[in-house]
Protein backbone atom coordinates (compact mmCIF):
# COMPACT_ATOMS: atom_id res chain seq x y z
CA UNK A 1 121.19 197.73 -151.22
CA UNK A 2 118.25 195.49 -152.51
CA UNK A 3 117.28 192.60 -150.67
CA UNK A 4 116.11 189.61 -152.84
CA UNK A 5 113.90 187.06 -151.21
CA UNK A 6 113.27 183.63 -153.25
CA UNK A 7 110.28 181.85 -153.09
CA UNK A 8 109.10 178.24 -154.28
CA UNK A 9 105.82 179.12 -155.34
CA UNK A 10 103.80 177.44 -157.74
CA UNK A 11 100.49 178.49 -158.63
CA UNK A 12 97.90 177.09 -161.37
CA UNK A 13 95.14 178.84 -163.51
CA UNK A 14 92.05 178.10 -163.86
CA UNK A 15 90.74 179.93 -166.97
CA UNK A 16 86.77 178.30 -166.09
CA UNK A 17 86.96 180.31 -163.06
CA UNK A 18 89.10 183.13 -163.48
CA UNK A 19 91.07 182.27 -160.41
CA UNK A 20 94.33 181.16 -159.47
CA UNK A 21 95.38 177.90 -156.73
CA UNK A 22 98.54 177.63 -155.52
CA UNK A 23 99.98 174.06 -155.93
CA UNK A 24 102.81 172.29 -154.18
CA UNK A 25 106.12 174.09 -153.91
CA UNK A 26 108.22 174.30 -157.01
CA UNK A 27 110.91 171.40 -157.02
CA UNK A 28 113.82 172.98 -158.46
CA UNK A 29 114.75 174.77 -155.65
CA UNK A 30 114.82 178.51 -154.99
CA UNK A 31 115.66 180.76 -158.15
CA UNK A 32 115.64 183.81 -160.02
CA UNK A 33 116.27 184.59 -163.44
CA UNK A 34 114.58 181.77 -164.26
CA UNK A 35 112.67 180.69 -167.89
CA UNK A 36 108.87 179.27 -167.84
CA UNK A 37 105.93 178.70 -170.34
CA UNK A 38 103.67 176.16 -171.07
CA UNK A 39 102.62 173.82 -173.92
CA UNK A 40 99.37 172.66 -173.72
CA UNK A 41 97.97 171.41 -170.38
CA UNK A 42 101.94 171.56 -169.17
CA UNK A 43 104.00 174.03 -167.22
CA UNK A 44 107.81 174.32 -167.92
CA UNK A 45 110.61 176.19 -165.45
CA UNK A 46 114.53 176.38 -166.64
CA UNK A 47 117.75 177.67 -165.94
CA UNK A 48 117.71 180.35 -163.47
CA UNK A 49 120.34 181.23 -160.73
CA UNK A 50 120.31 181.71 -156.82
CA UNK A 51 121.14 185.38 -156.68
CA UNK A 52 124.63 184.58 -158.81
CA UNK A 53 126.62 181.78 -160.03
CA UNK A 54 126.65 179.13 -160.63
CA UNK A 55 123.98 178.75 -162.92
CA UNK A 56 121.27 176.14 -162.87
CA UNK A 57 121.31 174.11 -165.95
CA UNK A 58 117.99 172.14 -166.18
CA UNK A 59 114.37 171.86 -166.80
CA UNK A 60 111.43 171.46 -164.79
CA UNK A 61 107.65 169.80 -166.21
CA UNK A 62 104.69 170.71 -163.81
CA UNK A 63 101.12 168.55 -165.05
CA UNK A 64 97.89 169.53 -163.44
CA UNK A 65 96.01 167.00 -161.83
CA UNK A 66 93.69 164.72 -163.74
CA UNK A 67 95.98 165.40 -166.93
CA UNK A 68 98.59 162.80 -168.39
């Protein structure tokens, strides 16, 4: 039997310093199966489940600091 665990963590890049920050937890709510890419400056998280139905239906926009 496999044991999932779900995490809210959100973590940033920072290509000028080749390192990675973690940010505030993700605000969707634990998930797996989950979509996420960027555009630009912006992060993106959608759909997903919680282990199994139902599914979650929505999308989430992270922005970095300092960008609007």
């Amino acid at each position: 039997m496999t044991i999932q665990t779900f995490i809210p963590d959100f973590w940033e890049w920072d290509s000028a310093t080749d390192t990675w920050a973690q940010v505030l937890d993700f605000g969707g709510g634990n998930r797996t199966d989950e979509t996420s890419f960027s555009i630009g400056d912006k992060g993106y998280v959608a759909l997903g489940q919680l282990g199994a139905p139902p599914e979650f239906n929505d999308l989430w926009e992270y922005t970095p600091i300092g960008v609007e």
